[in-house]
Protein backbone atom coordinates (compact mmCIF):
# COMPACT_ATOMS: atom_id res chain seq x y z
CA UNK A 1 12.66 -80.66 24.24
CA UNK A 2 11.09 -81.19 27.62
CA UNK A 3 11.01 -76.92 28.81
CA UNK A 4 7.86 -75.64 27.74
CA UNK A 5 9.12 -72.41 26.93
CA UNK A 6 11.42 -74.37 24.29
CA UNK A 7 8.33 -75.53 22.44
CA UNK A 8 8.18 -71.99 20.45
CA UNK A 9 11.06 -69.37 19.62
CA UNK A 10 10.76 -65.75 19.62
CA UNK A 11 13.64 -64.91 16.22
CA UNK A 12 14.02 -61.01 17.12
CA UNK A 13 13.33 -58.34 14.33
CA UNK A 14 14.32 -54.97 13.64
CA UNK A 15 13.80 -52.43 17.23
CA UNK A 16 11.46 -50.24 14.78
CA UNK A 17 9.03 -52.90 13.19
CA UNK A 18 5.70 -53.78 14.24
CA UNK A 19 5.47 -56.90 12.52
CA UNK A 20 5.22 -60.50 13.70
CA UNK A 21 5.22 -63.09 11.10
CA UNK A 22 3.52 -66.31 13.39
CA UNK A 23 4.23 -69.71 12.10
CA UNK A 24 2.06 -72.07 14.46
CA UNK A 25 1.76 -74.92 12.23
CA UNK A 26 5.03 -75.93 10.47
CA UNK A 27 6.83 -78.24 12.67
CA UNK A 28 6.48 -81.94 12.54
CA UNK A 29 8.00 -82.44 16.53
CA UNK A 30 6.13 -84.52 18.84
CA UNK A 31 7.52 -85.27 22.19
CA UNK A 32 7.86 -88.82 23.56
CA UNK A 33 5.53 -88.19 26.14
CA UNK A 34 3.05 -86.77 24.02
CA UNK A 35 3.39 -89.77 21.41
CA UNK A 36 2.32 -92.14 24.27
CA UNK A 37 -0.99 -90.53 24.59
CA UNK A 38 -1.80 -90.98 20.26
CA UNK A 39 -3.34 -94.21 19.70
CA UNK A 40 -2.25 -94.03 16.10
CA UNK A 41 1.18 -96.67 14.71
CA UNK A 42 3.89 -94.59 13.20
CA UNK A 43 3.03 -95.61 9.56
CA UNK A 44 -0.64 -93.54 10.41
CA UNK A 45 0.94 -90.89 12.58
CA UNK A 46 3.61 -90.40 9.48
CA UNK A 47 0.26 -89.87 7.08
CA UNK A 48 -1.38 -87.62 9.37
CA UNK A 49 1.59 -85.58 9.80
CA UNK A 50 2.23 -85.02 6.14
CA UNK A 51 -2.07 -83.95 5.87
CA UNK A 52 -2.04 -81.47 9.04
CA UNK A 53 1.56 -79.85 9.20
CA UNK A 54 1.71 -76.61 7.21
CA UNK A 55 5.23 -77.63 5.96
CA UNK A 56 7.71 -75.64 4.87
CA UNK A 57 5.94 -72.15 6.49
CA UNK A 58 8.58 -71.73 9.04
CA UNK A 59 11.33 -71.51 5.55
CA UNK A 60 8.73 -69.35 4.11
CA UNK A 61 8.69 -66.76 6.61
CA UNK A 62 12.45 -67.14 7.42
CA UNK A 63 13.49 -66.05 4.01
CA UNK A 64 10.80 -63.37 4.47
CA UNK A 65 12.08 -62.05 6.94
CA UNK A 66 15.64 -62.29 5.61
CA UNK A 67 14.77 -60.34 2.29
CA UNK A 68 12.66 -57.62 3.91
CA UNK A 69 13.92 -53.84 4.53
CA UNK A 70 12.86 -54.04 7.48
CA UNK A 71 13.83 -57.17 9.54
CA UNK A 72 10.07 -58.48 11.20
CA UNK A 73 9.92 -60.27 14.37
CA UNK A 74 9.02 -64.21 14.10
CA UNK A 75 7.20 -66.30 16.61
CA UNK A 76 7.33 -69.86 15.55
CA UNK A 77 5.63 -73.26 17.06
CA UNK A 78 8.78 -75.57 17.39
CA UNK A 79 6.05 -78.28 18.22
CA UNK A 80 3.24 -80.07 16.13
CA UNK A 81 -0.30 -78.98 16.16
CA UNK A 82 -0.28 -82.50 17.23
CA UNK A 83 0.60 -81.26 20.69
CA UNK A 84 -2.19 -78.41 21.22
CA UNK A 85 -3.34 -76.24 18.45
CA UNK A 86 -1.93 -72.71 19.81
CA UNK A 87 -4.60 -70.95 17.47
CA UNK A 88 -7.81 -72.44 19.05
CA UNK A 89 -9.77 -71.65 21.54
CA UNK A 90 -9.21 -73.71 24.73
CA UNK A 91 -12.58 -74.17 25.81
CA UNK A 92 -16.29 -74.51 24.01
CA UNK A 93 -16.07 -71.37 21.98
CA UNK A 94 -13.80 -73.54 19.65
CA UNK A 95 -16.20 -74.46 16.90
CA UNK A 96 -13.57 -77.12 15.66
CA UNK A 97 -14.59 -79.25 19.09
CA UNK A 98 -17.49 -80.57 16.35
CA UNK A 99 -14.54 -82.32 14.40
CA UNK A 100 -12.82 -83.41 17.48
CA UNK A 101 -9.67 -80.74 16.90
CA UNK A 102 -10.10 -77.98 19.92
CA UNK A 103 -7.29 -77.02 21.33
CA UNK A 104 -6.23 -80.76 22.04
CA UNK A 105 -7.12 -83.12 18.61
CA UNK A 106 -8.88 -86.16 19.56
CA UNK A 107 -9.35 -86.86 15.98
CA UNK A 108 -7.65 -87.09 12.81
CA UNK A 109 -7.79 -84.87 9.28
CA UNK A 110 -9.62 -87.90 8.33
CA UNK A 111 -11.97 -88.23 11.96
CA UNK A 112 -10.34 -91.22 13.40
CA UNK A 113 -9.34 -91.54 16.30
CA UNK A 114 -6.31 -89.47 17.38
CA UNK A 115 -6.90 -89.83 21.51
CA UNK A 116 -9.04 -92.32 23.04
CA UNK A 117 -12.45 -91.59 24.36
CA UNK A 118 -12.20 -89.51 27.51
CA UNK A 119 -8.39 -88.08 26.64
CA UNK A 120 -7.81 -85.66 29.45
CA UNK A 121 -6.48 -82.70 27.72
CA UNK A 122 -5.76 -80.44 30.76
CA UNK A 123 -2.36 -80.87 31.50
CA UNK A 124 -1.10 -80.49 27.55
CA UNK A 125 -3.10 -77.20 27.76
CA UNK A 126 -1.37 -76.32 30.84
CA UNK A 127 2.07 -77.53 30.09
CA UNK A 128 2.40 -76.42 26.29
CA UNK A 129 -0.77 -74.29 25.43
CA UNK A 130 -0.96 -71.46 27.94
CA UNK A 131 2.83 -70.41 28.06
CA UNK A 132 2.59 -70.57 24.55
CA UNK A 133 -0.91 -67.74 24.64
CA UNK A 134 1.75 -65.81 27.21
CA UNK A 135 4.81 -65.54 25.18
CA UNK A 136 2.99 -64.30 22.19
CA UNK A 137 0.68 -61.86 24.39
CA UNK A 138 3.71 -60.98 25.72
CA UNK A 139 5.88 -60.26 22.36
CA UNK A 140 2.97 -58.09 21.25
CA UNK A 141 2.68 -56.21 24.34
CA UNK A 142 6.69 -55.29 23.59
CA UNK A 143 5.83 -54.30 19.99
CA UNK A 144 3.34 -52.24 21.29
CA UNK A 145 5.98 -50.46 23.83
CA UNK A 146 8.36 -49.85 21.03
CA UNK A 147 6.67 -48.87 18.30
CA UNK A 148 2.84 -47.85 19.39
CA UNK A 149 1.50 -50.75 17.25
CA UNK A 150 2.18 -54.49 16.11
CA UNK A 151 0.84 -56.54 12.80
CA UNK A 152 0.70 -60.15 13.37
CA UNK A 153 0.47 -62.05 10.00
CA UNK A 154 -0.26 -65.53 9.98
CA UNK A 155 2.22 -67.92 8.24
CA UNK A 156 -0.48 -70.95 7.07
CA UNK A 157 -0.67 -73.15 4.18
CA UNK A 158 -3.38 -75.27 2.91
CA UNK A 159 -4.33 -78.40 1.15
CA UNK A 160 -5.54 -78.64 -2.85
CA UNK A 161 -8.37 -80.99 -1.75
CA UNK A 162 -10.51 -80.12 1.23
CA UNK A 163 -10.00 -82.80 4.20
CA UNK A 164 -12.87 -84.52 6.25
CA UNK A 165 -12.21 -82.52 8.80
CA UNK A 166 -12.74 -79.07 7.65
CA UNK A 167 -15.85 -77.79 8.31
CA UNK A 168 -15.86 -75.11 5.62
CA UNK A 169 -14.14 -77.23 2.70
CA UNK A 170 -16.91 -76.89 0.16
CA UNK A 171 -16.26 -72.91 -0.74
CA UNK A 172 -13.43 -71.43 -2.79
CA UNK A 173 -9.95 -72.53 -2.67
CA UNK A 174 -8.10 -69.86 -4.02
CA UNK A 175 -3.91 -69.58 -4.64
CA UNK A 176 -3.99 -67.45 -1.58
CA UNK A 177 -6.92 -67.46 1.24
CA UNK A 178 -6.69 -64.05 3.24
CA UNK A 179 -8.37 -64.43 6.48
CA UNK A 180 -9.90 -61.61 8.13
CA UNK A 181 -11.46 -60.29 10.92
CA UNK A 182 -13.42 -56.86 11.65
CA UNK A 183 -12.13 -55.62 14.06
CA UNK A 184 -8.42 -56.34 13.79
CA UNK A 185 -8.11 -56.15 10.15
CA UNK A 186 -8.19 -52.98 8.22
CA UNK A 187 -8.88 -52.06 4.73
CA UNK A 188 -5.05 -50.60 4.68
CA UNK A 189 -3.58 -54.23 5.68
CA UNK A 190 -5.84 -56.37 3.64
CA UNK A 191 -5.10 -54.28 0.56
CA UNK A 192 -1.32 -54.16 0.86
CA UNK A 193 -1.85 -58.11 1.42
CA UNK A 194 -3.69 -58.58 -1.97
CA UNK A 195 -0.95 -56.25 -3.82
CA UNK A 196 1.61 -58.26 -2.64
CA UNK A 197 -0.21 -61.72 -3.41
CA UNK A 198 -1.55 -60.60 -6.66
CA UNK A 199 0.73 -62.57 -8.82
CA UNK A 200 -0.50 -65.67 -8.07
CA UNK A 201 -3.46 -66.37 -9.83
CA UNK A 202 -5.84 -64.50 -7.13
CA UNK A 203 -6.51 -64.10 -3.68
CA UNK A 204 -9.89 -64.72 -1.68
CA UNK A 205 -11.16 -63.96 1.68
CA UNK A 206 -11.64 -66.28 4.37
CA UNK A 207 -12.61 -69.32 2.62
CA UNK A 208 -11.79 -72.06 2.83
CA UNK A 209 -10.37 -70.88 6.35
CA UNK A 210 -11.38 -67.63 7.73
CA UNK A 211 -10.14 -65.56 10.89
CA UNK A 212 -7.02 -64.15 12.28
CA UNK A 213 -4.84 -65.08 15.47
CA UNK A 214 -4.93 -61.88 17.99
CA UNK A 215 -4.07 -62.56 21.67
CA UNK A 216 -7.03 -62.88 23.94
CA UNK A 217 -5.87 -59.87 26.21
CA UNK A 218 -6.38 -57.17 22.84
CA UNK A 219 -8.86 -59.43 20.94
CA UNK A 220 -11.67 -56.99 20.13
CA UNK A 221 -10.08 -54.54 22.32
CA UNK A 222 -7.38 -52.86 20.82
CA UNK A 223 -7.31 -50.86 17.67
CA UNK A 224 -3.49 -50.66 17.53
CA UNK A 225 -3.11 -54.67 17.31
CA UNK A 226 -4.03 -55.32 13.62
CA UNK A 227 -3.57 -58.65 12.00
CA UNK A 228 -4.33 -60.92 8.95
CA UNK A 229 -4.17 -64.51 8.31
CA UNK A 230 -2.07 -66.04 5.02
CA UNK A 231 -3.19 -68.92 3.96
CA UNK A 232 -1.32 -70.65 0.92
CA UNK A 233 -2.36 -73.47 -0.92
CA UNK A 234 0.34 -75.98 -1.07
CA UNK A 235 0.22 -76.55 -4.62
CA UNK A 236 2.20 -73.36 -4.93
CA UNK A 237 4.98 -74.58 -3.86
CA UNK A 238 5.29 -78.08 -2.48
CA UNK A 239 4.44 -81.91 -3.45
CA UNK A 240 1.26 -82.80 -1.49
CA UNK A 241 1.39 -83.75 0.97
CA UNK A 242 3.90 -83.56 2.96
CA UNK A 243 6.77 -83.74 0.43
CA UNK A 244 9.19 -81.81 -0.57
CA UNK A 245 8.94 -78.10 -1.33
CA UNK A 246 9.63 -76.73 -5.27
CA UNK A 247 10.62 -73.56 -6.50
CA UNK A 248 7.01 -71.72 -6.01
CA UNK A 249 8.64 -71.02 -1.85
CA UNK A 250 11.40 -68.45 -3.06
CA UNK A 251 8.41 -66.58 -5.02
CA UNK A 252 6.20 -66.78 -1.84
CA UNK A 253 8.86 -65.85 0.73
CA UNK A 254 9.57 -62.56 -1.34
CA UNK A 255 5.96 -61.28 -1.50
CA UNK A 256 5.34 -61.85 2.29
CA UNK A 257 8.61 -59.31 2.36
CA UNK A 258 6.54 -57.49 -0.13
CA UNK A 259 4.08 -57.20 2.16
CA UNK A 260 5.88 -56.76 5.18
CA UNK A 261 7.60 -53.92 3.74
CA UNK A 262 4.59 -52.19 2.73
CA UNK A 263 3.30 -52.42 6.78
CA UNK A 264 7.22 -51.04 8.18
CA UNK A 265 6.71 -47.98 6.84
């Protein structure tokens, strides 16, 4: 996987939805080249992997999408966060830069060191990160054409025990962490989000993780670009961490097409 543009995949929905499920997070890939530059030996790499990767999101929203009315569109990350985080900001807004995880991670779940000192992350941002920003800006932008609006809901999961690295790890951790944003997220979508998450044990709002992903070109800009972010705690519905997922993903993957059916309408 060398193309940029094969780092992610666009998996068309239905002409009429407005729905992208975004899976940023799930794969485990890290290209050769990109290997070279992490200082940690595959034993460490393997641990990290199994702490940071949202596994098993990408079957989540797959059999979401499958069992929904109404097919939603998919954008997935066929590359680990590893690589560049899609869903940070590239530059000092990022207030994850305090734990050494911008854009480009430096440092580990654990704060050891991913890069060395003085990693130059320009040319992952410009090889992997920005046509990555584009093709999603862009898949919105054709939502928008088609059907005068598009929902992106994030595809996340979540560990049972905070990790060093979050910076927000002492508040709630509940089943299901909704995260939210003013502007982008209305009362309509967050309620149809908590109806279709209700029957596991409770949702909360953005904690431990808070936010939603919304391209930069209609971040705080336009109305008709709504979004939420669905953060699952793995215990649901894998072994942590990293291992295998359990029978808790079937239940998940039908009430995100719960919930995308409730937005198709």
């Amino acid at each position: 996987m060398t193309d940029a543009s094969a780092s992610f995949r666009l998996h068309p929905g239905a002409p009429d939805s407005p729905v992208i499920l975004h899976v940023p997070h799930s794969s485990r890939d890290i290209p050769a080249g990109v290997r070279a530059g992490i200082v940690l030996d595959e034993e460490a790499l393997t641990r990290e992997l199994d702490h940071i990767t949202d596994a098993h999101t990408a079957e989540i929203a797959a059999r979401a999408a499958a069992a929904a009315g109404v097919t939603p569109w998919r954008f997935v990350n066929r590359l680990s966060r590893l690589v560049v985080d899609p869903e940070r900001f590239p530059d000092e807004r990022e207030e994850m830069l305090a734990a050494g995880m911008g854009a480009v991670y430096t440092r580990t779940t654990h704060r050891e060191v991913l890069r060395p000192e003085g990693f130059d992350g320009r040319p992952l941002l410009e090889r992997y990160f920005h046509p990555y920003a584009e093709a999603v800006t862009a898949a919105v932008e054709e939502r928008l054409e088609a059907v005068g609006r598009a929902v992106v809901i994030d595809v996340h999961s979540y560990p049972t025990k905070a990790l060093p690295y979050e910076l927000h790890g002492e508040g709630p951790r509940p089943p299901v962490c909704l995260g939210t944003d003013p502007f982008h997220t209305p009362a309509a979508l967050l309620d149809a989000a908590q109806q279709a998450f209700a029957g596991f044990g409770g949702t909360g709002l953005d904690s431990p993780f808070a936010g939603t992903y919304v391209p930069l070109r209609h971040y705080g800009k336009a109305a008709n670009v709504s979004a939420l972010m669905v953060e699952i705690r793995r215990d649901l519905y894998m072994d942590e961490p990293g291992g295998p997922a359990g029978p808790g993903l079937d239940a998940l993957a039908g009430a995100l097409a719960d919930l995308v059916g409730r937005l198709s309408g």
